[in-house]
N, C-alpha and C. Protein backbone atom coordinates (compact mmCIF):
# COMPACT_ATOMS: atom_id res chain seq x y z
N UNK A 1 82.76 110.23 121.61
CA UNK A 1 83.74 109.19 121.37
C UNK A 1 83.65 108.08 122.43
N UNK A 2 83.47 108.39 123.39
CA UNK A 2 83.13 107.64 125.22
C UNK A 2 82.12 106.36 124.38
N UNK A 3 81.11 106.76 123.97
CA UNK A 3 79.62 106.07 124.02
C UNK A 3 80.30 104.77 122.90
N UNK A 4 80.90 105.36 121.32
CA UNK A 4 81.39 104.36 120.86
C UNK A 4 82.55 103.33 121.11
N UNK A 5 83.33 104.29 121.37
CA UNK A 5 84.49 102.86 122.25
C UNK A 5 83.36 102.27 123.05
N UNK A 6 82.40 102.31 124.21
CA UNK A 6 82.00 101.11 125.07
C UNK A 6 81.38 100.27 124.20
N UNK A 7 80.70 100.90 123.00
CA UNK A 7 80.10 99.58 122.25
C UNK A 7 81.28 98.59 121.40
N UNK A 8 81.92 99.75 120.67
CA UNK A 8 82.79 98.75 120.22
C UNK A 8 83.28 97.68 120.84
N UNK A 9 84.53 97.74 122.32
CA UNK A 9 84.47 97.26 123.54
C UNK A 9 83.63 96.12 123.30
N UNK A 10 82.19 96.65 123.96
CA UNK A 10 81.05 95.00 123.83
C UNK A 10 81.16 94.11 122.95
N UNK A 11 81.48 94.51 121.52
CA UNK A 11 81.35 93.68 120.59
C UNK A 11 82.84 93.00 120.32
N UNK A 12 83.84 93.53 120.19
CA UNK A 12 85.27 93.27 120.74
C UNK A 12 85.11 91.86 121.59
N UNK A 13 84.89 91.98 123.30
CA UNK A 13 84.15 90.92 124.33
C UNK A 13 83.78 90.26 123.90
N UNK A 14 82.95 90.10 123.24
CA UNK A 14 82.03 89.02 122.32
C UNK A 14 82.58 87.92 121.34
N UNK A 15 83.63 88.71 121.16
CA UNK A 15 84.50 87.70 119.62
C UNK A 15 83.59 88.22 118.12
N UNK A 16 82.74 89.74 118.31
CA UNK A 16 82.73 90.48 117.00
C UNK A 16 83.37 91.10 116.17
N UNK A 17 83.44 91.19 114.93
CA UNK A 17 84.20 92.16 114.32
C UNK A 17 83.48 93.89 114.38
N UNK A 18 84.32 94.84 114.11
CA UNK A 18 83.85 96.28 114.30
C UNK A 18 84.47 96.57 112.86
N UNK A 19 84.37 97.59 112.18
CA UNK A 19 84.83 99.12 111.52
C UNK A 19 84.95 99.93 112.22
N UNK A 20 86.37 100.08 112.42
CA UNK A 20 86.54 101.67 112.67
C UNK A 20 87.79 101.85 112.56
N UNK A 21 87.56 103.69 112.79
CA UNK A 21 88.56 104.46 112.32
C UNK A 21 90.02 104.39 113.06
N UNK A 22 91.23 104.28 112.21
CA UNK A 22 92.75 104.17 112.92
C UNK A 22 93.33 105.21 112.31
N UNK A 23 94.56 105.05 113.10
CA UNK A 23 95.66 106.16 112.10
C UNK A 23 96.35 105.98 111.14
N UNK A 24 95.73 105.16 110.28
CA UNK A 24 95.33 105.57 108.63
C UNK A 24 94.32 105.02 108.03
N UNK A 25 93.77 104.19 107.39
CA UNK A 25 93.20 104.03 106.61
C UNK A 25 91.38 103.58 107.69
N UNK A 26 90.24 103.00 107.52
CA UNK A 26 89.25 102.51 108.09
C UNK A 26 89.39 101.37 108.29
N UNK A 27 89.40 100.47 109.28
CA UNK A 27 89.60 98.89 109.46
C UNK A 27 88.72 98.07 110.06
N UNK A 28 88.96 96.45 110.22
CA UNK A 28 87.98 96.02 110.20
C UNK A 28 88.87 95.29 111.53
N UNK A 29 88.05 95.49 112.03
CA UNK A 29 89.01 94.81 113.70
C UNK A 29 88.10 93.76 114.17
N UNK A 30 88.84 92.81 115.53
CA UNK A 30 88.60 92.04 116.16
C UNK A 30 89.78 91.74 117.40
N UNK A 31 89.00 90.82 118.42
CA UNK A 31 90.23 90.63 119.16
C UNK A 31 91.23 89.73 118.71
N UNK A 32 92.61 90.20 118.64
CA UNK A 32 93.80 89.82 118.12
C UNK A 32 94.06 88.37 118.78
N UNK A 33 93.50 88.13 119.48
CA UNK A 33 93.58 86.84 120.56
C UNK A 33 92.69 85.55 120.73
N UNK A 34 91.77 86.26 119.54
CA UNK A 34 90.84 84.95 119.38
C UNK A 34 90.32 84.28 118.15
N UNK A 35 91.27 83.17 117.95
CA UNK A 35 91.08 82.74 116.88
C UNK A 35 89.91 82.71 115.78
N UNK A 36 88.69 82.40 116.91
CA UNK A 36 87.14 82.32 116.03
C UNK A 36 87.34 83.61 115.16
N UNK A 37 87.40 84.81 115.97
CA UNK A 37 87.36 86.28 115.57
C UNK A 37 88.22 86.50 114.23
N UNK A 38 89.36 86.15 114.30
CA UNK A 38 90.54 86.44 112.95
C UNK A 38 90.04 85.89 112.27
N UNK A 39 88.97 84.35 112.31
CA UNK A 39 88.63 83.59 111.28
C UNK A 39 87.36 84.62 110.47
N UNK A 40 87.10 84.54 111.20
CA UNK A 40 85.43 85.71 110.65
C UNK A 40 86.06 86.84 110.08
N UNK A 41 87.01 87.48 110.08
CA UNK A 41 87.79 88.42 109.48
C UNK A 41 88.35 87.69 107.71
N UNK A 42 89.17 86.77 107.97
CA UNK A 42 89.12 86.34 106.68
C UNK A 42 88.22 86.16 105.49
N UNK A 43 87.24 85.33 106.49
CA UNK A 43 85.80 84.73 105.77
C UNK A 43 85.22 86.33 105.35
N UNK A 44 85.13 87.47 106.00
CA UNK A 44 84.31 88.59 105.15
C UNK A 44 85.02 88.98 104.02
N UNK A 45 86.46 88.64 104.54
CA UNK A 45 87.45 90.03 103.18
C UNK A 45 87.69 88.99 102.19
N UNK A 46 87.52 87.56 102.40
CA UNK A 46 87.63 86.48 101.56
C UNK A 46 88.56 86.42 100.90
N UNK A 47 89.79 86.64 102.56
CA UNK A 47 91.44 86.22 101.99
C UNK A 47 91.88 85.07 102.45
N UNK A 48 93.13 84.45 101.60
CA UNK A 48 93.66 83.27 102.18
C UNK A 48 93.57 83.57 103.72
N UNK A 49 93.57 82.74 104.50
CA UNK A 49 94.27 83.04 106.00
C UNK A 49 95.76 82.56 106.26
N UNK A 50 96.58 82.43 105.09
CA UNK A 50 98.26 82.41 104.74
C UNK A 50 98.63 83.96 104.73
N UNK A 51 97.68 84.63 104.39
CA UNK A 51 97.96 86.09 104.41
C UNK A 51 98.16 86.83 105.74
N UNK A 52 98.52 86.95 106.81
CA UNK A 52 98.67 87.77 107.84
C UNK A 52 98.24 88.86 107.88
N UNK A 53 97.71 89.34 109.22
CA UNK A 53 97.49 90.67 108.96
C UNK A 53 97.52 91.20 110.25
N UNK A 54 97.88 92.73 110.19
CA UNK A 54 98.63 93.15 111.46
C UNK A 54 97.85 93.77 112.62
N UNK A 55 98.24 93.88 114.03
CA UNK A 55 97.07 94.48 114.78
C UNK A 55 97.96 95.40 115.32
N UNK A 56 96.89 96.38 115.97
CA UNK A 56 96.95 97.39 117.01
C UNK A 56 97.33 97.36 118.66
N UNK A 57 98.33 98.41 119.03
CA UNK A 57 98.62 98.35 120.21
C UNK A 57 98.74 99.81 120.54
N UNK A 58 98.24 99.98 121.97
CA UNK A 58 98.28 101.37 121.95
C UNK A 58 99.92 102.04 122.91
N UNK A 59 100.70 101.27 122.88
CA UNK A 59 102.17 101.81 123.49
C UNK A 59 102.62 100.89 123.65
N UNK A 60 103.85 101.40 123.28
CA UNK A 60 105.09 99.86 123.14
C UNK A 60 105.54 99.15 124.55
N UNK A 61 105.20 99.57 125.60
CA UNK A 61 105.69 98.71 126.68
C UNK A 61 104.93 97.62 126.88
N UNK A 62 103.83 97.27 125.62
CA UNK A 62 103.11 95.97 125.53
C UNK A 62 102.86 95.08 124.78
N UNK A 63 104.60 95.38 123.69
CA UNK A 63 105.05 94.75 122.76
C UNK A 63 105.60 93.16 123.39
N UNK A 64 106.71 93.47 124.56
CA UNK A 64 106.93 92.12 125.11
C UNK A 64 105.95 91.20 124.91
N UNK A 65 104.74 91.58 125.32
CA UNK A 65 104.12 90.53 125.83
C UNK A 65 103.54 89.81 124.68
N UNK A 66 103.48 90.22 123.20
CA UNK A 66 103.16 89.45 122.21
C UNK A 66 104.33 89.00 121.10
N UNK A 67 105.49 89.88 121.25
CA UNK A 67 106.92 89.45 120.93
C UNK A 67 107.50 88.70 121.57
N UNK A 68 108.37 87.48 121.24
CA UNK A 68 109.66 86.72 121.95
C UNK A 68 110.62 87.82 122.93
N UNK A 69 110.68 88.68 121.29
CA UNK A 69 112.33 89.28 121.49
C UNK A 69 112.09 90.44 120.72
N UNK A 70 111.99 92.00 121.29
CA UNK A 70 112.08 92.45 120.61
C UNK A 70 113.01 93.75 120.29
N UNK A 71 113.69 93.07 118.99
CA UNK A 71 114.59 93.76 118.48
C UNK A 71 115.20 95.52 118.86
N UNK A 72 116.44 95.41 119.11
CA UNK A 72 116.40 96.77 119.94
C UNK A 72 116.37 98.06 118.95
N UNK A 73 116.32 98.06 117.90
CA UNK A 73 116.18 99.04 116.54
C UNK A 73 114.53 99.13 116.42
N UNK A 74 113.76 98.21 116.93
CA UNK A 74 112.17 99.11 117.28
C UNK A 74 111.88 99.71 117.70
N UNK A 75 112.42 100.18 119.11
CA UNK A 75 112.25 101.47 120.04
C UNK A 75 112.50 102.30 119.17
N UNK A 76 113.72 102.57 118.81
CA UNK A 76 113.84 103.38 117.75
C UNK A 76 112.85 103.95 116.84
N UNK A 77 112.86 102.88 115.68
CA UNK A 77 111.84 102.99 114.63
C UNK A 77 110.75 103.56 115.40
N UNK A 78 110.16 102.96 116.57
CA UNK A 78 108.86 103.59 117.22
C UNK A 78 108.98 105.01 117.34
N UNK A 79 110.14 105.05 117.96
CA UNK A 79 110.26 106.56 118.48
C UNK A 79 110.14 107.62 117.60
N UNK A 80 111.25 107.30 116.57
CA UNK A 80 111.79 108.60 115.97
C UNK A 80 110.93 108.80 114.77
N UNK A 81 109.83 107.76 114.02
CA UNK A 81 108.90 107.61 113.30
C UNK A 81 108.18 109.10 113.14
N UNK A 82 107.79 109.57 111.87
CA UNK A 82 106.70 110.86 112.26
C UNK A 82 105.51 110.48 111.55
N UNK A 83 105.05 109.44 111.21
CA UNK A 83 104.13 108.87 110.26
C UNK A 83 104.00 107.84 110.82
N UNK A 84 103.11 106.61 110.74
CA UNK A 84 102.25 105.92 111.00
C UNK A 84 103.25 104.69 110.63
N UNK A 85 103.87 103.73 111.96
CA UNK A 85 104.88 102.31 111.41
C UNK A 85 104.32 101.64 111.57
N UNK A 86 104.20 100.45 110.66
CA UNK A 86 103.92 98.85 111.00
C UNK A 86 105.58 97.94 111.39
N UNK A 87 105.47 97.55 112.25
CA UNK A 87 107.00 96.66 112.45
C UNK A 87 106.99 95.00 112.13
N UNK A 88 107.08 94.58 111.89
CA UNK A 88 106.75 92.70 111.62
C UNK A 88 107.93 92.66 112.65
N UNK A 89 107.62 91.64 113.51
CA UNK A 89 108.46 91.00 114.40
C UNK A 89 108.71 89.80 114.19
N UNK A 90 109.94 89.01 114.52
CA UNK A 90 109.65 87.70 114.68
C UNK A 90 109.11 87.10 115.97
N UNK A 91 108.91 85.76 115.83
CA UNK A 91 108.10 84.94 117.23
C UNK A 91 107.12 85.49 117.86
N UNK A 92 106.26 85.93 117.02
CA UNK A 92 104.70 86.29 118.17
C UNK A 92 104.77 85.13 118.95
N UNK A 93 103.98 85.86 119.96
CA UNK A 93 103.50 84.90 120.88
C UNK A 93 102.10 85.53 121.40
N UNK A 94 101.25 84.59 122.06
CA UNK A 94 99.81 85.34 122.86
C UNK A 94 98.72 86.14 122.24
N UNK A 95 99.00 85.64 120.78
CA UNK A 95 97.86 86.00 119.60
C UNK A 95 97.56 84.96 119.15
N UNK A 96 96.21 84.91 118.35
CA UNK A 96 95.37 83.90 117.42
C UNK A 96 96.62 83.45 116.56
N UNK A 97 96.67 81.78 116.60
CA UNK A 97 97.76 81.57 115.61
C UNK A 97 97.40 81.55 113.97
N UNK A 98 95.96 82.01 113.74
CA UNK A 98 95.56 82.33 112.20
C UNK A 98 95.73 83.29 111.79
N UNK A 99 96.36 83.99 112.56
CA UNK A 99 96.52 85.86 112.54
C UNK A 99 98.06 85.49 111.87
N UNK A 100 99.42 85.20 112.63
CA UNK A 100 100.45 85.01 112.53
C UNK A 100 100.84 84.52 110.94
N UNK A 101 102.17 85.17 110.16
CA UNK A 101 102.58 84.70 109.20
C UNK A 101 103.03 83.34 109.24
N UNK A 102 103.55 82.55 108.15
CA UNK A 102 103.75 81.27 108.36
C UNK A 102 105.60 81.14 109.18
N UNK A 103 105.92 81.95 109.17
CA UNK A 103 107.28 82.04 109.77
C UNK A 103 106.97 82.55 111.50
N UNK A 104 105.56 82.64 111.86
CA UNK A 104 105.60 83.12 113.17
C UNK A 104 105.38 84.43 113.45
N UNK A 105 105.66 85.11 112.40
CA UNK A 105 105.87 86.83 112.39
C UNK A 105 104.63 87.37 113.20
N UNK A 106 104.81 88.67 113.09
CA UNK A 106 103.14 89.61 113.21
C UNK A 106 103.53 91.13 112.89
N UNK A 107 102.60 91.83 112.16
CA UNK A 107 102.79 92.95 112.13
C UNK A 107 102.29 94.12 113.41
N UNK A 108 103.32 94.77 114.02
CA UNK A 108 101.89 95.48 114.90
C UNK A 108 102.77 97.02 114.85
N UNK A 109 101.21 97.74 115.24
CA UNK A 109 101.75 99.58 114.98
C UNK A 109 101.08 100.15 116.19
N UNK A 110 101.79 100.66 117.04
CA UNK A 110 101.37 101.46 118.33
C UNK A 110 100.44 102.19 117.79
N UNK A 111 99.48 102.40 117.66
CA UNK A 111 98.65 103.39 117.48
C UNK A 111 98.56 104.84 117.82
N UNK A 112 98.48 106.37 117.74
CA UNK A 112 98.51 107.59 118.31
C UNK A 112 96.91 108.27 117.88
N UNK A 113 96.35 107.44 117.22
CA UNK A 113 95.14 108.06 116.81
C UNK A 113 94.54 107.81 117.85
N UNK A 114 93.86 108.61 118.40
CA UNK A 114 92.76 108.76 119.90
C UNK A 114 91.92 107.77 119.99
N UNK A 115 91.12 107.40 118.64
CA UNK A 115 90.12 106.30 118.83
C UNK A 115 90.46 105.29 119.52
N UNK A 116 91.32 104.82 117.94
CA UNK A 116 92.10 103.40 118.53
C UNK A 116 93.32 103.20 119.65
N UNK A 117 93.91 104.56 119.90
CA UNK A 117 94.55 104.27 121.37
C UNK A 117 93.64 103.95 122.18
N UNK A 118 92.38 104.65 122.54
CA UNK A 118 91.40 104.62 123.77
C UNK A 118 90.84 103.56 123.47
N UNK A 119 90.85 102.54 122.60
CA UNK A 119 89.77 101.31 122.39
C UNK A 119 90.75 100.28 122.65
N UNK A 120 92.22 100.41 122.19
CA UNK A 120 92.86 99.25 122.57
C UNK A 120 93.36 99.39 124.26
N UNK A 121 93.88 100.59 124.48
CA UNK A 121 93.81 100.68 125.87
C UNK A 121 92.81 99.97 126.93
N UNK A 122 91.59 100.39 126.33
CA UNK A 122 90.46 99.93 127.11
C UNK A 122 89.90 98.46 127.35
N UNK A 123 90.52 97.91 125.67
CA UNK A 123 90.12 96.43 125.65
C UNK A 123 91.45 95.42 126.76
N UNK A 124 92.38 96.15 126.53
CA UNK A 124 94.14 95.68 127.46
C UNK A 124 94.42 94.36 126.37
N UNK A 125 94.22 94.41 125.03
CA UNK A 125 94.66 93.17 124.28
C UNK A 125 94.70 93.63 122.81
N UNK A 126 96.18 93.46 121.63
CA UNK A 126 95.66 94.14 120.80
C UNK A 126 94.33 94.09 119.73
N UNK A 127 94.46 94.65 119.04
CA UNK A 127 92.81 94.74 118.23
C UNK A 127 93.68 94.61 116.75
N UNK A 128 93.10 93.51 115.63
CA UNK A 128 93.95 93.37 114.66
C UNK A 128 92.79 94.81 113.88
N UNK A 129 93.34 95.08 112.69
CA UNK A 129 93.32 96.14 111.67
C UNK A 129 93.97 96.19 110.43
N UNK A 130 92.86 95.62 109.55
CA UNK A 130 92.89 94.96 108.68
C UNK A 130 92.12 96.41 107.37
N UNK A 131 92.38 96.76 106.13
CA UNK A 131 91.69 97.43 105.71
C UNK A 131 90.30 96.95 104.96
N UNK A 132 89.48 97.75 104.79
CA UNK A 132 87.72 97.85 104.91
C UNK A 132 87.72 97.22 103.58
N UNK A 133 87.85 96.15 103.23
CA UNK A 133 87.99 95.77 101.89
C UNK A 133 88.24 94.45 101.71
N UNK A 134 87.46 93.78 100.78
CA UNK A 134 87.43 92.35 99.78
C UNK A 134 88.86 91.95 99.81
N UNK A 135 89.12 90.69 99.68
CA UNK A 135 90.65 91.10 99.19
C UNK A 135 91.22 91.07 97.53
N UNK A 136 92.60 91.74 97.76
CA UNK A 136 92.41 92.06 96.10
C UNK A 136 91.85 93.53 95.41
N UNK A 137 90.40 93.79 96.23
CA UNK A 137 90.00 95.16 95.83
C UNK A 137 90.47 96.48 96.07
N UNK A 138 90.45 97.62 95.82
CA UNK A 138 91.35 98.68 96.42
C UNK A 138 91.02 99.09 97.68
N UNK A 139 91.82 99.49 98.25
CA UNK A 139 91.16 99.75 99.67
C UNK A 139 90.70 101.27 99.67
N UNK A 140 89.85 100.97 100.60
CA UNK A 140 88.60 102.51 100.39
C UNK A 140 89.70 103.45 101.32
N UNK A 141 89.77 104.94 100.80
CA UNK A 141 90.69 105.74 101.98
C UNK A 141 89.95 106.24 103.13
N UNK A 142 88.19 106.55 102.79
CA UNK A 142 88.03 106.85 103.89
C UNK A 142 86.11 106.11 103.49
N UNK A 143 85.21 106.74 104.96
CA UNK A 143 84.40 105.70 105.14
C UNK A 143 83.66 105.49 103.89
N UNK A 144 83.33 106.84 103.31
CA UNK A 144 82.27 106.41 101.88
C UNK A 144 82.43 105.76 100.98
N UNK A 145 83.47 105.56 101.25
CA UNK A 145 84.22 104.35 100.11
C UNK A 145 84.36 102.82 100.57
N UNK A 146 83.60 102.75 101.45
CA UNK A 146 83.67 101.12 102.50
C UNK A 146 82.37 100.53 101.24
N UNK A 147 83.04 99.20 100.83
CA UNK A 147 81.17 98.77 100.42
C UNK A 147 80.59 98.53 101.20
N UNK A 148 79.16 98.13 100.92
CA UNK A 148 78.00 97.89 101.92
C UNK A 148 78.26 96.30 102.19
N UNK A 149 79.16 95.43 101.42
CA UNK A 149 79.49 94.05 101.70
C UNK A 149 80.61 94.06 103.23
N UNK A 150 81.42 94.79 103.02
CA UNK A 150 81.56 94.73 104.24
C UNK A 150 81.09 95.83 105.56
N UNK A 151 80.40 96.71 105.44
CA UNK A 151 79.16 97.69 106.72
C UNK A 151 78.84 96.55 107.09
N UNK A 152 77.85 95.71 105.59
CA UNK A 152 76.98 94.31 106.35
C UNK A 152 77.25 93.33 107.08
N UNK A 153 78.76 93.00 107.08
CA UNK A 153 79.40 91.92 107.36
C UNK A 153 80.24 92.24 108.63
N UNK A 154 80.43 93.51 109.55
CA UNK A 154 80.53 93.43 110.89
C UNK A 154 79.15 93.46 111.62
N UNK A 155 79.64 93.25 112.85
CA UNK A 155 78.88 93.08 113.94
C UNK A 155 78.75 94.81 114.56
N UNK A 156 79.33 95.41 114.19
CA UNK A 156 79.41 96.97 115.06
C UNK A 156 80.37 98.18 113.48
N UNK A 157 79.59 99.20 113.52
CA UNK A 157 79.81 100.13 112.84
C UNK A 157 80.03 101.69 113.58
N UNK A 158 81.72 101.63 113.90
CA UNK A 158 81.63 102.82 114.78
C UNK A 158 81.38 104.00 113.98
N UNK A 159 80.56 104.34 114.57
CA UNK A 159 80.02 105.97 114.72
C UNK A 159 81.00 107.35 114.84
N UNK A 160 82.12 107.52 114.64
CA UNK A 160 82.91 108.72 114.52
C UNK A 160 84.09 108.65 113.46
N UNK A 161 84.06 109.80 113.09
CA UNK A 161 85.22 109.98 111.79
C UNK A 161 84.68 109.89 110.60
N UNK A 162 83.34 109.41 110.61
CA UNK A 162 82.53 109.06 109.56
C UNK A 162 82.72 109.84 108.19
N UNK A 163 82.57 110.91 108.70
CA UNK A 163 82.43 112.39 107.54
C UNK A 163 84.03 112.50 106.65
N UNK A 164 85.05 112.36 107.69
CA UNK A 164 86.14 112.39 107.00
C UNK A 164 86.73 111.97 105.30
N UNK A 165 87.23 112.95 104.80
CA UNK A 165 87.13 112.71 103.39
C UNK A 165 88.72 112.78 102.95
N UNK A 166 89.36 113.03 104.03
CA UNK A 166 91.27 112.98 103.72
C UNK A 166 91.55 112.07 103.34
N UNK A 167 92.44 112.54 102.78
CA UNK A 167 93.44 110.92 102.08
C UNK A 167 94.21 110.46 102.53
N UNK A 168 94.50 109.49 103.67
CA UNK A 168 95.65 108.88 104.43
C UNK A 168 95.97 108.17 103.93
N UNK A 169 98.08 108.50 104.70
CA UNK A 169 98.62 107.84 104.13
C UNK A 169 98.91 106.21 104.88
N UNK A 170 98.87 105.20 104.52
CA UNK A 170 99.05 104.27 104.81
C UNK A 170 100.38 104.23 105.90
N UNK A 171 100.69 103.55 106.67
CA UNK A 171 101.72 103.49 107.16
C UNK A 171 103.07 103.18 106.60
N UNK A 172 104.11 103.27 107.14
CA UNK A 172 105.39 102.40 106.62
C UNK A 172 105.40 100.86 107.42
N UNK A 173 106.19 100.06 106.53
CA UNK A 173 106.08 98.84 107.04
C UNK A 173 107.92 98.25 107.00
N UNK A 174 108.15 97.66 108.57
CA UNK A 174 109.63 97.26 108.25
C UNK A 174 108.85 96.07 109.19
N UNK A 175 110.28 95.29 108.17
CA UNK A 175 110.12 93.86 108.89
C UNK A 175 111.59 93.37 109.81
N UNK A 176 111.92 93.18 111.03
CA UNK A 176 113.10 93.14 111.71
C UNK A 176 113.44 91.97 112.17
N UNK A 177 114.44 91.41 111.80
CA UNK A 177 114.73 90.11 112.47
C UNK A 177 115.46 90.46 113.78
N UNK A 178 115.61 88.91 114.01
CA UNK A 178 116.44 88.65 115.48
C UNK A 178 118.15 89.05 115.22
N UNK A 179 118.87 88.82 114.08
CA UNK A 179 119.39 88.81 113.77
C UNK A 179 120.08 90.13 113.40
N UNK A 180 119.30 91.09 113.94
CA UNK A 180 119.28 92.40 113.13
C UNK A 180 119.16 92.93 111.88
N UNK A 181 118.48 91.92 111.03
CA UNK A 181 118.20 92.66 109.35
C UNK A 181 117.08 93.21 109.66
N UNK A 182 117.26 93.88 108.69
CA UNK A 182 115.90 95.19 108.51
C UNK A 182 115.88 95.14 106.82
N UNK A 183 114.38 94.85 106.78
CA UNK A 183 114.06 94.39 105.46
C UNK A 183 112.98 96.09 105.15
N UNK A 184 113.15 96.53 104.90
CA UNK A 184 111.61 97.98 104.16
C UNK A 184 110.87 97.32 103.08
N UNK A 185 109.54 97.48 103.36
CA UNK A 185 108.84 96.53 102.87
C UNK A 185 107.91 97.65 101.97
N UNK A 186 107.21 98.39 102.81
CA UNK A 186 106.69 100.05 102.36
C UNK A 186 107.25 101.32 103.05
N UNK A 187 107.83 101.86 102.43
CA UNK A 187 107.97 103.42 103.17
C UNK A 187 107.05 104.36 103.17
């Protein structure tokens, strides 16, 4: 696992996109912080870039720093969660502004899966995670189901989890205002 996080890592550095494995589905990452990078993300999955899409963090005490304000019912949600959350916040800040919804938002999910804790840890910035897929098309659950349009279309193809044939479940998704609404978007 050591050998692929450092490559991923390199290519991450670079402003490449990767595949790899999270805690759920296979994704197509980049650094969350650099615009070129989110753009090359669109251009493969050949989605609007009005569409947002959410990144990775590997522990919430490093939510501040890409949130305004964040809502005190996320600790929560983080905490008491036993499945895999996405939270939409309002007012990102200190991410690619092509990443961000048109209201400012961002989706982000602490990660607990080992990979992507140890890769975002390692990079210290989040990593967006996006699923392995066109847009529009179904998303593949696990790697054999990635097309070869997008294998071809990163820069780095991590090497572990490969074999995996489970069916994950997608995360839940809440969206939280400042205001305190709580919108459930997916459970």
């Amino acid at each position: 696992m050591n050998e692929e996080i450092k490559k991923a890592l390199e290519v991450l550095q670079h402003g490449g996109l990767i595949l790899y494995p999270t805690d759920t589905i296979w994704g197509i990452g980049c650094d969350a912080t650099n615009p070129e990078a989110v753009k090359k993300i669109y251009e493969l999955k050949q989605r609007e870039d009005s569409k947002s899409m959410l990144v990775l963090l590997d522990k919430d005490a490093k939510l501040n720093s890409y949130v305004d304000e964040v809502p005190e019912m996320a600790w929560d949600l983080i905490d008491l969660s036993t499945k895999p959350i996405t939270v939409i916040y309002p007012n990102a800040k200190n991410l690619a502004h092509n990443l961000l919804a048109s209201d400012k938002s961002i989706g982000i999910r602490i990660t607990k899966e080992e990979f992507s804790k140890q890769l975002c840890m390692r990079f210290k910035k989040p990593i967006v995670s996006t699923s392995a897929n066109i847009s529009g098309e179904k998303s593949p659950m696990f790697f054999g189901e990635i097309s070869d349009s997008i294998k071809n279309g990163v820069d780095y193809v991590v090497n572990y989890r490969k074999n995996e044939t489970s069916n994950p479940a997608p995360s839940s998704i809440v969206k939280l205002e400042v205001d305190g609404q709580v919108k459930i978007i997916r459970e």
